[in-house]
N, C-alpha and C. Protein backbone atom coordinates (compact mmCIF):
# COMPACT_ATOMS: atom_id res chain seq x y z
N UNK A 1 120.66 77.04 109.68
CA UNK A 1 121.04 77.90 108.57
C UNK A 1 119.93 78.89 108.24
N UNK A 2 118.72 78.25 108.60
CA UNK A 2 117.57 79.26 108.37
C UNK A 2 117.51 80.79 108.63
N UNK A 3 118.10 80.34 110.39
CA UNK A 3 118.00 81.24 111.23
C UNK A 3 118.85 82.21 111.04
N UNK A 4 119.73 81.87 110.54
CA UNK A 4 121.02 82.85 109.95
C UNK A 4 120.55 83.87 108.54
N UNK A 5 120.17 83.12 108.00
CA UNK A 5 119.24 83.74 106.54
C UNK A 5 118.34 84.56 106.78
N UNK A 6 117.19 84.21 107.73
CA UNK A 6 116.56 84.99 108.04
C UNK A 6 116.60 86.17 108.70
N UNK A 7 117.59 86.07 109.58
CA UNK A 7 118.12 87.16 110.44
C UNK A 7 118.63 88.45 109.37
N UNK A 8 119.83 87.69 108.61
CA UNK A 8 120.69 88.66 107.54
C UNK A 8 119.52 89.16 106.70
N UNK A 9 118.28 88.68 106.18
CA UNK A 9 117.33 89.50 105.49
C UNK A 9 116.48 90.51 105.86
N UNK A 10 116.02 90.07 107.49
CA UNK A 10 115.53 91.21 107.71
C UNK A 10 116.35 92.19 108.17
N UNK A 11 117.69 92.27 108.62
CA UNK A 11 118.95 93.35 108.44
C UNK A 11 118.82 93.97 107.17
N UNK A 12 118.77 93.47 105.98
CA UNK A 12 119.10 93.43 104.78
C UNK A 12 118.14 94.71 104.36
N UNK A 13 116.73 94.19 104.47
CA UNK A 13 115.38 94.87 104.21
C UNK A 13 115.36 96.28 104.80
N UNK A 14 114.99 97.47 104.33
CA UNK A 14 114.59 98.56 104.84
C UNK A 14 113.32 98.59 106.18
N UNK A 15 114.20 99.14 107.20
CA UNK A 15 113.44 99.37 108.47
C UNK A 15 111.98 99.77 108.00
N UNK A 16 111.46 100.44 106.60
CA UNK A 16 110.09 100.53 106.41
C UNK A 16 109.26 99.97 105.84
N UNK A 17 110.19 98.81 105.07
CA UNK A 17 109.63 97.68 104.30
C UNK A 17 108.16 97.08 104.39
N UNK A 18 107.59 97.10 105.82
CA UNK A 18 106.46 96.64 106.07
C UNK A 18 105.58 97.95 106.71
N UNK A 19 105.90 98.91 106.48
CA UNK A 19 105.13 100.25 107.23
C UNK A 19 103.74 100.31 105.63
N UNK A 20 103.58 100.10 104.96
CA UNK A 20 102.89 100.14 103.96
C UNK A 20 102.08 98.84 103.42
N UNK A 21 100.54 99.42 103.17
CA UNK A 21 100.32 97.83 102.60
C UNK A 21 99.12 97.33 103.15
N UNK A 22 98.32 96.82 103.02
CA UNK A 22 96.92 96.34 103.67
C UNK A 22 97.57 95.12 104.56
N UNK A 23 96.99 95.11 105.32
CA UNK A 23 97.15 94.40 106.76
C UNK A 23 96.57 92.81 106.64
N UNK A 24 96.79 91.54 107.64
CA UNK A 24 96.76 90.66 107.19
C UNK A 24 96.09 90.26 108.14
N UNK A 25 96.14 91.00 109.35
CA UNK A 25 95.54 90.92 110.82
C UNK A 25 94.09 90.35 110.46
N UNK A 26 93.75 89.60 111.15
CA UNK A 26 92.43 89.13 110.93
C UNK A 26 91.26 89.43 112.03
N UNK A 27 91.71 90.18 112.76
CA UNK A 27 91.34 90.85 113.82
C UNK A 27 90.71 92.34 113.42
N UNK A 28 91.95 93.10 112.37
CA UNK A 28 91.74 94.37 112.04
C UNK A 28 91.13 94.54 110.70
N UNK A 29 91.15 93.20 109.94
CA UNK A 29 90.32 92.70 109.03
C UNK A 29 88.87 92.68 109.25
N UNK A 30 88.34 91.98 109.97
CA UNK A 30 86.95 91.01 110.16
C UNK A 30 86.61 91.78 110.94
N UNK A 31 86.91 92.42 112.67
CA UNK A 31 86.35 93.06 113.43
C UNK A 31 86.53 94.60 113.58
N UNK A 32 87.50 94.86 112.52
CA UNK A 32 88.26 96.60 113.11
C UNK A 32 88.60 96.99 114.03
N UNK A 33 89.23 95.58 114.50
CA UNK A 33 89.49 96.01 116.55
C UNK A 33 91.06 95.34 116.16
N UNK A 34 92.07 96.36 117.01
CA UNK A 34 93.41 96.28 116.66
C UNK A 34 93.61 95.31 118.03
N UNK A 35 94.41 94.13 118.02
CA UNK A 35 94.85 93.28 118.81
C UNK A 35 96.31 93.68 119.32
N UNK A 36 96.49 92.74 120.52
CA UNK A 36 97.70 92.89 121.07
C UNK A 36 98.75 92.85 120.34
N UNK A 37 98.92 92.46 119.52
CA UNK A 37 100.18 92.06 118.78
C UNK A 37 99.96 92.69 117.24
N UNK A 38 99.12 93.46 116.94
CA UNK A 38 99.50 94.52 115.84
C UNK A 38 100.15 95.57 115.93
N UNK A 39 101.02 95.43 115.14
CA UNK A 39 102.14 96.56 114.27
C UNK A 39 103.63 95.91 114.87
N UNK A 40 103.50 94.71 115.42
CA UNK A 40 104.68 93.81 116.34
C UNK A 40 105.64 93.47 115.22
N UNK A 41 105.19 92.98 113.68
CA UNK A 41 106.20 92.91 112.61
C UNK A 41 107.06 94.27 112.33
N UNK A 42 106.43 95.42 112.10
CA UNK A 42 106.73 96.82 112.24
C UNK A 42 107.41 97.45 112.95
N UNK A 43 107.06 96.89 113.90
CA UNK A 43 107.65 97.65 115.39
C UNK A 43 109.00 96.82 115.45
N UNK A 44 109.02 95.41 115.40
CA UNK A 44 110.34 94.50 115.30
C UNK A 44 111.48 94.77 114.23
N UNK A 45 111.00 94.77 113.13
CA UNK A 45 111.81 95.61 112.16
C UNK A 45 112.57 96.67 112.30
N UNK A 46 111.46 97.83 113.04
CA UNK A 46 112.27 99.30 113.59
C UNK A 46 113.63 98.98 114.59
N UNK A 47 112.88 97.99 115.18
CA UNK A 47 113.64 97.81 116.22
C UNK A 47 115.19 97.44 116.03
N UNK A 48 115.22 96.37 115.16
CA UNK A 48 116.40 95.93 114.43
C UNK A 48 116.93 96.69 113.56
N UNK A 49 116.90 97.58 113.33
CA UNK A 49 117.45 98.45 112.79
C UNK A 49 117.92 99.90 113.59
N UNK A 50 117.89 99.38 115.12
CA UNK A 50 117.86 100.57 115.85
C UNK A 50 117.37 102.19 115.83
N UNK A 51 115.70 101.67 115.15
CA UNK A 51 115.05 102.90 115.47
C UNK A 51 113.82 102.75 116.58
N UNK A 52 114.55 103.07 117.50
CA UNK A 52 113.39 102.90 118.61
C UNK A 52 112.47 103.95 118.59
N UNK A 53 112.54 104.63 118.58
CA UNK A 53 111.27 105.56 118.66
C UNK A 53 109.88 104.78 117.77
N UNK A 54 110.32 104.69 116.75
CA UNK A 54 109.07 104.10 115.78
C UNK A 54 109.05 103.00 116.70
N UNK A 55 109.44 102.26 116.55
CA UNK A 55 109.38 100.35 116.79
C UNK A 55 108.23 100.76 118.34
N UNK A 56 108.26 101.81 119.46
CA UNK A 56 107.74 102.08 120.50
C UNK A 56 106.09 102.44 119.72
N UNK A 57 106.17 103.01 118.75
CA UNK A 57 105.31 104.04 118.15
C UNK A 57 104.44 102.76 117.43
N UNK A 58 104.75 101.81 117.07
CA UNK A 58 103.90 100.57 116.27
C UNK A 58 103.48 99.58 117.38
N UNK A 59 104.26 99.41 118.40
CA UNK A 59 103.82 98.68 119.57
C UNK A 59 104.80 98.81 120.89
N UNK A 60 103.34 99.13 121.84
CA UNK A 60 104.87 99.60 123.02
C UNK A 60 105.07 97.97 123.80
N UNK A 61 104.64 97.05 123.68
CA UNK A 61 104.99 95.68 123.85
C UNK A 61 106.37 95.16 123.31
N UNK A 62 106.73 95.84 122.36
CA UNK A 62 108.44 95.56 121.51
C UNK A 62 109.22 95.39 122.57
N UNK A 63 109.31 96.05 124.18
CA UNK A 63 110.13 96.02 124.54
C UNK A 63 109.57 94.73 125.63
N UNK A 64 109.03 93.97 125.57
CA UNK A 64 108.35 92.63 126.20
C UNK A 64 109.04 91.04 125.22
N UNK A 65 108.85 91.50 124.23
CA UNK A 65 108.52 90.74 122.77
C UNK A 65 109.75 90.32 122.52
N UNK A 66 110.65 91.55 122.43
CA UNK A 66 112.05 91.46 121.47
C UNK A 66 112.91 90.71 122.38
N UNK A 67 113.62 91.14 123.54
CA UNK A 67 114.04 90.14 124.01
C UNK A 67 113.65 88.96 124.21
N UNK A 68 112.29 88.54 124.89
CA UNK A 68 111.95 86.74 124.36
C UNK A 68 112.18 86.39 123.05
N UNK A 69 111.83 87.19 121.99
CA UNK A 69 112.13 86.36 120.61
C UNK A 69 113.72 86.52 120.42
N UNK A 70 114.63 87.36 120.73
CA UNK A 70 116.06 87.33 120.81
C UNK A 70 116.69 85.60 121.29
N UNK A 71 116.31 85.79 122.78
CA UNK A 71 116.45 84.62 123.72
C UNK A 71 116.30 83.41 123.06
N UNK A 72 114.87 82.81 122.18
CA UNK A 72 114.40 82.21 121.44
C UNK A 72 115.49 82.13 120.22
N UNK A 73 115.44 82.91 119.50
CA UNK A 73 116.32 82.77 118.62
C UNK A 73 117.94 82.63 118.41
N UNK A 74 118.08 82.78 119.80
CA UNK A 74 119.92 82.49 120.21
C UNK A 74 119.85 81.16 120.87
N UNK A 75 119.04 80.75 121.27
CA UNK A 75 118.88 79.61 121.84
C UNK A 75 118.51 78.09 120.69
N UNK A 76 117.94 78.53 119.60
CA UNK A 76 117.57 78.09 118.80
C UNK A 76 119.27 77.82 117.74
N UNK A 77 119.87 78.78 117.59
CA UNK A 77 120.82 79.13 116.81
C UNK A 77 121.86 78.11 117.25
N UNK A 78 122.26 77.95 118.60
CA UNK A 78 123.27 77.35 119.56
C UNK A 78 122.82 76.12 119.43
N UNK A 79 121.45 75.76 119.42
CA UNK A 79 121.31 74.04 119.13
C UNK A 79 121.34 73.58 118.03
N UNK A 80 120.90 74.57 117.05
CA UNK A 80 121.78 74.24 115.83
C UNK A 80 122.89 74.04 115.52
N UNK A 81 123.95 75.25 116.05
CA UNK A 81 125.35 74.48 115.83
C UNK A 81 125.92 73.69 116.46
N UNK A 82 125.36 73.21 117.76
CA UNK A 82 125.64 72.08 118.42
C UNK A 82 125.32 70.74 117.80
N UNK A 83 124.17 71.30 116.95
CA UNK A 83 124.01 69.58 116.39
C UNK A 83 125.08 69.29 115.26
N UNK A 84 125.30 70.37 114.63
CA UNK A 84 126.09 70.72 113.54
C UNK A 84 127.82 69.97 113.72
N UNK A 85 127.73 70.48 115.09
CA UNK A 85 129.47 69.57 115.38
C UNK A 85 128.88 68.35 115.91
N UNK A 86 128.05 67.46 116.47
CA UNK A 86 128.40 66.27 116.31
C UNK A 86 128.01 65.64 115.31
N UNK A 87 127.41 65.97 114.14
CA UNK A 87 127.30 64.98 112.77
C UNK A 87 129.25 65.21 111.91
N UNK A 88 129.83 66.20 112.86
CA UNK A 88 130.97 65.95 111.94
C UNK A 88 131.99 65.35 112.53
């Protein structure tokens, strides 16, 4: 059910929701050196909302990322409702 909630919120949320805001990165925090996986919340967001250009523009890894976490998360979803029909 999580996964469902979570999904519908970040649909829900404006594709720029997280473009603003001091950073949490502890990488871009402590060292000022931007890591592999910054602007990947940003860029994922764009993405889901089918704006690729940005989502490329925050990390060009999105297109590495998004399908494994898709895969992950449909896979995740399906064993949930599988467990779901045999408790009933």
């Amino acid at each position: 059910m999580a996964l469902i909630f979570g999904a519908i919120v970040l649909l829900w949320l404006p594709a720029d929701f997280f473009d603003q805001g001091q950073t949490i990165c502890p990488s871009k925090l402590f060292l000022d050196v931007e890591c592999l996986g910054y602007g990947m919340t940003r860029a994922m967001q764009h993405l889901i909302h089918f704006e690729f250009q940005k989502a490329w523009h925050f990390n060009h890894l999105v297109v590495v990322v998004a399908p494994i976490l898709f895969y992950v998360w449909l896979k995740s979803l399906l064993l949930a409702l599988k467990s779901l029909k045999w408790k009933e």
